[in-house]
N, C-alpha and C. Protein backbone atom coordinates (compact mmCIF):
# COMPACT_ATOMS: atom_id res chain seq x y z
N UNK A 1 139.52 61.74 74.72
CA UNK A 1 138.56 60.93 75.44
C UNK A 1 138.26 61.53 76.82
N UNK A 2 139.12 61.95 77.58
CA UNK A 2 139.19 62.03 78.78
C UNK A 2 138.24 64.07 78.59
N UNK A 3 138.83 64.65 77.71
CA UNK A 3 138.31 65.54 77.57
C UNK A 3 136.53 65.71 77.54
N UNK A 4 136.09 64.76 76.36
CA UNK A 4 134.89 64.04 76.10
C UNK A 4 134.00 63.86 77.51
N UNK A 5 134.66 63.22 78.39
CA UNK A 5 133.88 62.60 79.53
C UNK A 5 134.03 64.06 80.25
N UNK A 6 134.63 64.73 80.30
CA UNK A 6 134.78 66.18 81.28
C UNK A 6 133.40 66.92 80.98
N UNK A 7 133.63 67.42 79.39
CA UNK A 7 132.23 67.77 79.06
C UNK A 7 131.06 67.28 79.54
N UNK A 8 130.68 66.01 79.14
CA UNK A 8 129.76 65.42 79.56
C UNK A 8 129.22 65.57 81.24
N UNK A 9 130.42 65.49 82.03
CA UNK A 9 130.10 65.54 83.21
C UNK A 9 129.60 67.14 83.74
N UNK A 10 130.47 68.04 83.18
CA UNK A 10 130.27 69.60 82.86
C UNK A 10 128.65 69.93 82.64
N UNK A 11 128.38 68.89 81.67
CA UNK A 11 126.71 69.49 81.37
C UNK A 11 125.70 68.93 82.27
N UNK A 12 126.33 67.59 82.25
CA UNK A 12 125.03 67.23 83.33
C UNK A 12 124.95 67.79 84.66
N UNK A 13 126.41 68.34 85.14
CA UNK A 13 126.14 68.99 86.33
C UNK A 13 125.21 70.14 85.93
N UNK A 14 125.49 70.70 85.09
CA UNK A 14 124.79 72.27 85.02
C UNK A 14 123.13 71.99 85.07
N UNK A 15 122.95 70.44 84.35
CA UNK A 15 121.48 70.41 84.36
C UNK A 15 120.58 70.58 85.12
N UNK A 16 121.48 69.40 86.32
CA UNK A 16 120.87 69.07 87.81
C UNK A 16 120.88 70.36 88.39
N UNK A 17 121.86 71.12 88.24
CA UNK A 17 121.62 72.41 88.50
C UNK A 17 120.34 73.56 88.67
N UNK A 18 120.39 72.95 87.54
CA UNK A 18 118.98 74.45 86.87
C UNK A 18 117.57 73.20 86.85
N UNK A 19 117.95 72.14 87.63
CA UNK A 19 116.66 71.48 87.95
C UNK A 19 116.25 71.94 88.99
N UNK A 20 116.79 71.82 89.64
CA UNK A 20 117.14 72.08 91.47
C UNK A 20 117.03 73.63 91.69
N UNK A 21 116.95 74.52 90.72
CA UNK A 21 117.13 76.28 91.01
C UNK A 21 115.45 76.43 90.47
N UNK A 22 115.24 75.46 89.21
CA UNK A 22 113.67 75.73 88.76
C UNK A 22 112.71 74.99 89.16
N UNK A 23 112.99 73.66 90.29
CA UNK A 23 112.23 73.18 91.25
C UNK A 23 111.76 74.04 92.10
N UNK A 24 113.01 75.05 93.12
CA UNK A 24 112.46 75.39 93.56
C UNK A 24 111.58 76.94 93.68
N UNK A 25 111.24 77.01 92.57
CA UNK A 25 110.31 77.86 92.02
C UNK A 25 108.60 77.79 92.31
N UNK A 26 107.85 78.59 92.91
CA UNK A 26 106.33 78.05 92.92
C UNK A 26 106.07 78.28 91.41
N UNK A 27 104.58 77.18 91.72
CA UNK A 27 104.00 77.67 90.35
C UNK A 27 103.99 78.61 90.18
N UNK A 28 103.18 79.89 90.31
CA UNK A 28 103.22 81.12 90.10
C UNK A 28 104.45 81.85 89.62
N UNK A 29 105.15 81.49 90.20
CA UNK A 29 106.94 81.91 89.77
C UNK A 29 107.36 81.34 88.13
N UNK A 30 106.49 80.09 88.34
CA UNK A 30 106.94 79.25 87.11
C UNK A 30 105.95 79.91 85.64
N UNK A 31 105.00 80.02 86.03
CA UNK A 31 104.30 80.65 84.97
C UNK A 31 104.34 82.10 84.80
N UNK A 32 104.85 82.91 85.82
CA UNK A 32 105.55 84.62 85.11
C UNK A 32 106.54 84.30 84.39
N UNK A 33 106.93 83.04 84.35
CA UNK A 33 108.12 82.76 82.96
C UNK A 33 107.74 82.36 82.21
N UNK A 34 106.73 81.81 82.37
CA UNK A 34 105.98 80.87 80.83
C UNK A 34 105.92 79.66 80.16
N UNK A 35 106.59 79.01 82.38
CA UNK A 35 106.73 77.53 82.55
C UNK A 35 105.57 76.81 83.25
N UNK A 36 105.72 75.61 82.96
CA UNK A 36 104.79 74.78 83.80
C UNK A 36 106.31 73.75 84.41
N UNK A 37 105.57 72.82 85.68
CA UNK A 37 106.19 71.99 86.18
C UNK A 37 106.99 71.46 85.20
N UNK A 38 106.21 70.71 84.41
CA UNK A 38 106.63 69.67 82.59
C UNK A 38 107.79 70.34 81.86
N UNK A 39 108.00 71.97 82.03
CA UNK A 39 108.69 71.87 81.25
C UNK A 39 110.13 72.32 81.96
N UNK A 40 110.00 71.93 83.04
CA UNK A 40 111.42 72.06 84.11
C UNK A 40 112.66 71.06 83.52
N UNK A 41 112.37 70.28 82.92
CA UNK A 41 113.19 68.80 82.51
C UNK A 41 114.36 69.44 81.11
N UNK A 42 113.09 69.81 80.48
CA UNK A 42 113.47 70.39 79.22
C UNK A 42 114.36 71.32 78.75
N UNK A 43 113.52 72.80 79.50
CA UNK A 43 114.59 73.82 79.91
C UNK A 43 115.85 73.85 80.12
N UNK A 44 115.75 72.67 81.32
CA UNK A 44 117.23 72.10 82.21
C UNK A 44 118.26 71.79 80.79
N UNK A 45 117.89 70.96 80.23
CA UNK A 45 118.59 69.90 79.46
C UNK A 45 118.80 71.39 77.95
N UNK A 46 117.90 72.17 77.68
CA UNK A 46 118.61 73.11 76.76
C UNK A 46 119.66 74.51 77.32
N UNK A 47 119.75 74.52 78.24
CA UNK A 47 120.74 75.29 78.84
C UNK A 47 121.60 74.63 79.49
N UNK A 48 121.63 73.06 79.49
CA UNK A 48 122.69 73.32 79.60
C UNK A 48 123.93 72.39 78.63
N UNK A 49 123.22 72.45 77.61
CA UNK A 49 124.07 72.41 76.46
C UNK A 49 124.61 73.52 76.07
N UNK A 50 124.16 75.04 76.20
CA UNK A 50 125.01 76.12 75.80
C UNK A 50 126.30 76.04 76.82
């Protein structure tokens, strides 16, 4: 259980993470990657499940 909640807390940090690193990105920055604003959420949330 206690393990369970570690993870959990593990990923969501990483999310807020790579919200906060691909926030602060300009657009321009965001689209030489082949992002828009919209898909900052997304991204976040599939990396950081690996």
């Amino acid at each position: 259980m206690v393990k369970l909640i570690t993870e959990k807390v593990s990923a969501w940090r990483r999310y807020r993470a790579s919200v906060r690193e691909l926030s602060r990105l300009t657009d321009r920055e965001l689209a030489e990657l082949g992002l828009s604003r919209s898909d900052i959420e997304a991204v976040a949330r599939v990396s950081a499940t690996f």
